[in-house]
Each structure stands twice: as structure tokens, then as C-alpha cells.
N, C-alpha and C. Protein backbone atom coordinates (compact mmCIF):
# COMPACT_ATOMS: atom_id res chain seq x y z
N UNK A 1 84.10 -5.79 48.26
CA UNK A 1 83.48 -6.82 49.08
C UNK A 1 82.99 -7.96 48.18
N UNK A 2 83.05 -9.30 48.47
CA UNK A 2 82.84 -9.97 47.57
C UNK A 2 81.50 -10.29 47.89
N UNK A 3 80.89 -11.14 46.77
CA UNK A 3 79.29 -11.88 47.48
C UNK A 3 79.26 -13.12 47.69
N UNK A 4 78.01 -13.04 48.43
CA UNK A 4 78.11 -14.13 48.74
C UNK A 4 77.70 -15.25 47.82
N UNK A 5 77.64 -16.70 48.32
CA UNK A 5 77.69 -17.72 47.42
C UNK A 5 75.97 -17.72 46.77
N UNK A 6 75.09 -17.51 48.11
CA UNK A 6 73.67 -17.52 47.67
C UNK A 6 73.20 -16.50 46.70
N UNK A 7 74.12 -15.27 46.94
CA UNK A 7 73.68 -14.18 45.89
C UNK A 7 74.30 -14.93 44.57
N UNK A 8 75.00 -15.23 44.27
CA UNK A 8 75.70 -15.37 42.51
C UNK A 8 74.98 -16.70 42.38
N UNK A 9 74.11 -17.57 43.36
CA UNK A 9 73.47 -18.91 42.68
C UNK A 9 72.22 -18.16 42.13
N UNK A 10 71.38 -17.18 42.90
CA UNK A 10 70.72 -16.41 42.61
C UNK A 10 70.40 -15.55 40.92
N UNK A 11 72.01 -15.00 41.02
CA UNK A 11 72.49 -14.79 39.54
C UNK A 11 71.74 -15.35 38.65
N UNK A 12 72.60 -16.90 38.68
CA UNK A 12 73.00 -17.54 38.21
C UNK A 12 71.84 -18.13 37.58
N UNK A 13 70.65 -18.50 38.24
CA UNK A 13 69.23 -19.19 38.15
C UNK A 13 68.48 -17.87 37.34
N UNK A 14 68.85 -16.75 37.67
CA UNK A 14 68.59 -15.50 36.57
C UNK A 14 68.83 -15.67 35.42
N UNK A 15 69.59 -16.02 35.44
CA UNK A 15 71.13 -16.01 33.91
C UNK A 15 69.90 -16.68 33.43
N UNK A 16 69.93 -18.62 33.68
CA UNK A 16 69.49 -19.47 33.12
C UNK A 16 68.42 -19.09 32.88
N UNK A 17 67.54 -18.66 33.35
CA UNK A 17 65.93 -18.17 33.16
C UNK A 17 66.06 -17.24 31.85
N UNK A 18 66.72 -16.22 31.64
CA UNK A 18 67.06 -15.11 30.74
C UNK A 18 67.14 -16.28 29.26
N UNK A 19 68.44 -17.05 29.58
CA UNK A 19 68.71 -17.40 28.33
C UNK A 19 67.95 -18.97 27.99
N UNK A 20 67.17 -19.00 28.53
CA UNK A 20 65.95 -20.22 28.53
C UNK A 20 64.62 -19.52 27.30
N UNK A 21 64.36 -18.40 28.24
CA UNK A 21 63.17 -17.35 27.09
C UNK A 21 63.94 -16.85 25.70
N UNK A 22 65.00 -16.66 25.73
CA UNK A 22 66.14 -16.08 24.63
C UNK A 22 66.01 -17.16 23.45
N UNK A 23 66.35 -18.45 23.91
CA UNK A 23 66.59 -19.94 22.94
C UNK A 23 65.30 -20.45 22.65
N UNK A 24 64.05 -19.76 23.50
CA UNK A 24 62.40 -20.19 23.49
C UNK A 24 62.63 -19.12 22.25
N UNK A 25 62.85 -18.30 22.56
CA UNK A 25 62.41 -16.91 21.03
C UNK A 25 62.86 -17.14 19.47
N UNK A 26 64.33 -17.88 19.69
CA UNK A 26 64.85 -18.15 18.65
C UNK A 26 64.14 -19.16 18.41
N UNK A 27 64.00 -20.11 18.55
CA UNK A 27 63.39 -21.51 18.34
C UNK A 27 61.82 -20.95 17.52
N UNK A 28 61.18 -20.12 17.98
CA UNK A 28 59.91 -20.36 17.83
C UNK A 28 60.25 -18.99 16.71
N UNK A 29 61.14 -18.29 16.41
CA UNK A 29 61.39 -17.44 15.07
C UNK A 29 61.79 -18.45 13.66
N UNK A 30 62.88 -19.06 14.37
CA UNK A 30 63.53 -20.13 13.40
C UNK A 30 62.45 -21.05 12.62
N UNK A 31 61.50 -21.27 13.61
CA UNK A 31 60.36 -22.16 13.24
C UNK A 31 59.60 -21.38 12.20
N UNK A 32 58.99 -20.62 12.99
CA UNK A 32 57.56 -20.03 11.53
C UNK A 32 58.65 -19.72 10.50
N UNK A 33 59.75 -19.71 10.15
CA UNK A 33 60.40 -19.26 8.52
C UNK A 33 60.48 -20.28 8.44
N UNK A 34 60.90 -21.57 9.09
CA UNK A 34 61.00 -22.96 8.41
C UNK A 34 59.68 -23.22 7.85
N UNK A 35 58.57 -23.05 8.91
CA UNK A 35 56.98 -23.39 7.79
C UNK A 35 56.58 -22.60 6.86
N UNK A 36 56.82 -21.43 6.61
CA UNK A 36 56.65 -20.29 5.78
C UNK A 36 57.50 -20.88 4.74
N UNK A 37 58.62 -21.33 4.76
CA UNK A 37 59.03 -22.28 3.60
C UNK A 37 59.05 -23.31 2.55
N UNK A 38 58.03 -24.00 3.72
CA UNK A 38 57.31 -25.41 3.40
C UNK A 38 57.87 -26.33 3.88
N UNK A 39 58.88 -26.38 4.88
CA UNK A 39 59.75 -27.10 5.26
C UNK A 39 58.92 -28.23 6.14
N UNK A 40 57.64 -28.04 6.60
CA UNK A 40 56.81 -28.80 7.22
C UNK A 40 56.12 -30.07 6.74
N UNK A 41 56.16 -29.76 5.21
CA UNK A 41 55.44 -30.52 4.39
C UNK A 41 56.76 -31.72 3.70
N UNK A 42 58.04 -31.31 4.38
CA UNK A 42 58.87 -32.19 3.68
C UNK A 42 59.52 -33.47 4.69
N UNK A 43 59.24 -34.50 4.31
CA UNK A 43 59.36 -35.92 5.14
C UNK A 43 61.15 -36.17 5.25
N UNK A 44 61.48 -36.23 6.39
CA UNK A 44 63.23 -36.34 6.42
C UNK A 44 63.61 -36.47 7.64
N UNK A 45 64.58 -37.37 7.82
CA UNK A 45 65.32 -38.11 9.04
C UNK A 45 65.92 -36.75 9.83
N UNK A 46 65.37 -36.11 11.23
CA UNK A 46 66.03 -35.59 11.72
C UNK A 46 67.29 -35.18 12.36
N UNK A 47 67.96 -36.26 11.63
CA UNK A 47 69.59 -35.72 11.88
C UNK A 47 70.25 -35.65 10.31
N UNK A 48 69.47 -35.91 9.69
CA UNK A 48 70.02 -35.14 8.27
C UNK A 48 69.93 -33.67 7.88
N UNK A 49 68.27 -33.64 9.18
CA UNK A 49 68.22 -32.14 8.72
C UNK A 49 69.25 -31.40 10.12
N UNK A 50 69.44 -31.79 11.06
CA UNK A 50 70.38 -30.77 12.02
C UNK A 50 71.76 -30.89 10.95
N UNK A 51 71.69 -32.23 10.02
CA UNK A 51 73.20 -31.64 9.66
C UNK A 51 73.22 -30.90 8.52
N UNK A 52 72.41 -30.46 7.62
CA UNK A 52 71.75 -29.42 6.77
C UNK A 52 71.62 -27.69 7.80
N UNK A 53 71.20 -27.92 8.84
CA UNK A 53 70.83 -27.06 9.95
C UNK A 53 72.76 -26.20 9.97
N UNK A 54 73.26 -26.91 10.22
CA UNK A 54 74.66 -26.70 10.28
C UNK A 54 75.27 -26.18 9.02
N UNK A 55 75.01 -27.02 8.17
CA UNK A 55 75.88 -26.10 6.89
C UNK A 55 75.17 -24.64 6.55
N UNK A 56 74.08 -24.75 6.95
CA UNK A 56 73.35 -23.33 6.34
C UNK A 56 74.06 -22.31 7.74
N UNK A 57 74.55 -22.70 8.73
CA UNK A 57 74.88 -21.61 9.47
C UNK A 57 76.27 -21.37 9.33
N UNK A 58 77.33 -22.29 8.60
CA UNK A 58 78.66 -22.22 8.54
C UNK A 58 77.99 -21.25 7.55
N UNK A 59 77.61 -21.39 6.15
CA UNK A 59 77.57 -20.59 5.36
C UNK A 59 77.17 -19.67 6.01
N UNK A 60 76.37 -18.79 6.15
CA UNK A 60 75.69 -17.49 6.68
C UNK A 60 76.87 -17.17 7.62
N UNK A 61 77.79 -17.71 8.12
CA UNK A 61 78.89 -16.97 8.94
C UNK A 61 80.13 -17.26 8.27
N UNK A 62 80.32 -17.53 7.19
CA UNK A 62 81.05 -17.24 6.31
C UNK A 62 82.46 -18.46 5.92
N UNK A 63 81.58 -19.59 6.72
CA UNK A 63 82.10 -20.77 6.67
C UNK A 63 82.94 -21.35 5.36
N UNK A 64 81.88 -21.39 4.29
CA UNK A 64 82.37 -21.85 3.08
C UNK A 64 83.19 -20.64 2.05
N UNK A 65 84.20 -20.68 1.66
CA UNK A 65 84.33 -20.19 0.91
C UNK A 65 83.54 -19.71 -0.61
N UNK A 66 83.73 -17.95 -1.25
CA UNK A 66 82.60 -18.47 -2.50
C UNK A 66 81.50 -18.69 -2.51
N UNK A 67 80.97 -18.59 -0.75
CA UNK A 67 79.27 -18.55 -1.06
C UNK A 67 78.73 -17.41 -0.64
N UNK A 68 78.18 -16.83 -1.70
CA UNK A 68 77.41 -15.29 -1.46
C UNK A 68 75.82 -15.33 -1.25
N UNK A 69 75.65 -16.63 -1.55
CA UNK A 69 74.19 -16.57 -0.66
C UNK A 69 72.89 -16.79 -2.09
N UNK A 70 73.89 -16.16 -2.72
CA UNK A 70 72.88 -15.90 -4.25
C UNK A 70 73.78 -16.90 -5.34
N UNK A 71 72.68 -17.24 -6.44
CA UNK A 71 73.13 -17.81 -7.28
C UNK A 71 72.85 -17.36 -9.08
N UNK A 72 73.74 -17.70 -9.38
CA UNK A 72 73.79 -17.26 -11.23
C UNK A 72 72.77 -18.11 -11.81
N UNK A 73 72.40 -17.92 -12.70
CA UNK A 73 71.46 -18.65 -13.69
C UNK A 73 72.59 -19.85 -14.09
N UNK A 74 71.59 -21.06 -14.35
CA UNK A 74 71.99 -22.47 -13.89
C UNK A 74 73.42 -23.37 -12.96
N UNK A 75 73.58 -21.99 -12.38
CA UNK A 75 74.37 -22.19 -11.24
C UNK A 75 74.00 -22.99 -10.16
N UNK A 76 74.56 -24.15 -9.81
CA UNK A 76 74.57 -25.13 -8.21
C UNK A 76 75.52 -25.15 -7.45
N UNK A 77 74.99 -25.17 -6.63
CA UNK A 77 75.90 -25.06 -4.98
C UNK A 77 76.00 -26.48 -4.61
N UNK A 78 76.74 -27.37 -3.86
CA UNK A 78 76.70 -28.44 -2.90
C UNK A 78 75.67 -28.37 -2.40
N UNK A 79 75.15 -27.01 -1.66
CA UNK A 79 73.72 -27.01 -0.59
C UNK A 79 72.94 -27.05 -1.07
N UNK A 80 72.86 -27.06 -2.51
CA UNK A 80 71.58 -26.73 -3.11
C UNK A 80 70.61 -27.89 -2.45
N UNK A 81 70.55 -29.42 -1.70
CA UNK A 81 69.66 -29.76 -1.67
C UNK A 81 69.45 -30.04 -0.06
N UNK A 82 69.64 -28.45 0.96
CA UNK A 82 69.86 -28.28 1.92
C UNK A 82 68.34 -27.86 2.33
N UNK A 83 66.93 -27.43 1.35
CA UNK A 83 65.71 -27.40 1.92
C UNK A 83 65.26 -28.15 2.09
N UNK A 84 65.74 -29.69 1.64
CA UNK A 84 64.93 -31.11 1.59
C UNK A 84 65.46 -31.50 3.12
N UNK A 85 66.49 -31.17 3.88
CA UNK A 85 67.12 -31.78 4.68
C UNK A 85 66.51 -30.87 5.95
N UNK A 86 66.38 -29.64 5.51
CA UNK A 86 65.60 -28.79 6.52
C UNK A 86 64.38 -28.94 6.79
N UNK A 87 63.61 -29.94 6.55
CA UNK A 87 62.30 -30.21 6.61
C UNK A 87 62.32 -31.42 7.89
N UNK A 88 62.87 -31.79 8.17
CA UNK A 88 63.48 -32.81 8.91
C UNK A 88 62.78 -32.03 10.35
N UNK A 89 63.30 -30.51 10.45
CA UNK A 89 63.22 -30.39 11.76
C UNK A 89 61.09 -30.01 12.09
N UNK A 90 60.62 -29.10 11.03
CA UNK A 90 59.36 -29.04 10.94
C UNK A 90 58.49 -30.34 11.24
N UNK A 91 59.13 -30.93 10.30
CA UNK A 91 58.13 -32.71 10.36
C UNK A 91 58.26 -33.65 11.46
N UNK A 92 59.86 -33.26 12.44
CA UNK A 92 59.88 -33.78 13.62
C UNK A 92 59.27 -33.72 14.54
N UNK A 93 58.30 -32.31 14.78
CA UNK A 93 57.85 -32.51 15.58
C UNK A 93 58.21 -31.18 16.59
N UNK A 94 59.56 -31.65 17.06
CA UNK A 94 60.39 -30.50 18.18
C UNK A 94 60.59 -29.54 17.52
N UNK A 95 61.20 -29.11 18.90
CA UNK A 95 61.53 -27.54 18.85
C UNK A 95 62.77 -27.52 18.35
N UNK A 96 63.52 -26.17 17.44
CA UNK A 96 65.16 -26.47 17.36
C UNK A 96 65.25 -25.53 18.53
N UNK A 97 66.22 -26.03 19.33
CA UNK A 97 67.17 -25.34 20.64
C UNK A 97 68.78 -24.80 19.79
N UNK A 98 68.40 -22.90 19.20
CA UNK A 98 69.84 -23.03 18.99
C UNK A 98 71.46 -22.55 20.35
């Protein structure tokens, strides 16, 4: 039997509610490690830091080639100056919505 249209809008306004508190949780996890970092205290154009925001998640999902996350003694990465750019989102103000 199928349902009806009011039941799956019903769903549906569920769904959104679910994954509204879900992206509230992440946001407000993502946050206290960004200030626990110091990322609050660092002054930066908020779309430098969403695009810093981005490379740190290609990496962590295995985006870049060669990056293990850790580094050798006087070893640099490209990202290396990816905490200055992450401060962007602390000092903005908002919330990140991932």
C-alpha cells in the first residue's frame, strides 16, 4: 500500500529536523577544537578560511596524495599555513554548517 502524500511530507519535516540537530552538533564540535586551537585569536578573511576548511578535509579523506597527517623534522607541507586560514571561521563570528 503506498502512503500517502501528507504522511512522507511528515517524514520528510522529520528528516529535516533530525539532520538540522545533526549539522547543530557538528558545528558546535568543530567549533570548541577550532578555539581549543587558538583559531579564535587569529584575524582572517572568511573565505580564505572555508577554503583552508576544504583542504584540511580533502586531506583527512585522503584527497592529497603523500599526506599522512604527520610530519618529519624540518619537513613542510603546502598546508602548512592552513591554521592561519582556519581562524577565519572562529573570528567570524558564525557557525560552520558542515
Amino acid at each position: 500500500m503506498k502512503k500517502p502524500s501528507s504522511k512522507i511530507r511528515e517524514e520528510i519535516a522529520k528528516l529535516q529536523e533530525q539532520l538540522k540537530h545533526a549539522e547543530t552538533r557538528e558545528a558546535e564540535r568543530i567549533g570548541r577544537i577550532a578555539l581549543r586551537a587558538g583559531l579564535g585569536e587569529i584575524e582572517i578573511e572568511e573565505t580564505e578560511l572555508q577554503v583552508a576548511f576544504e583542504e584540511l578535509a580533502k586531506r583527512f579523506r585522503g584527497g592529497k596524495a603523500g599526506t599522512s597527517g604527520r610530519k618529519g623534522a624540518g619537513e613542510s607541507s603546502p598546508g602548512s599555513g592552513q591554521s592561519e586560514a582556519l581562524a577565519s571561521v572562529a573570528t567570524s563570528g558564525g557557525t560552520t554548517e558542515a
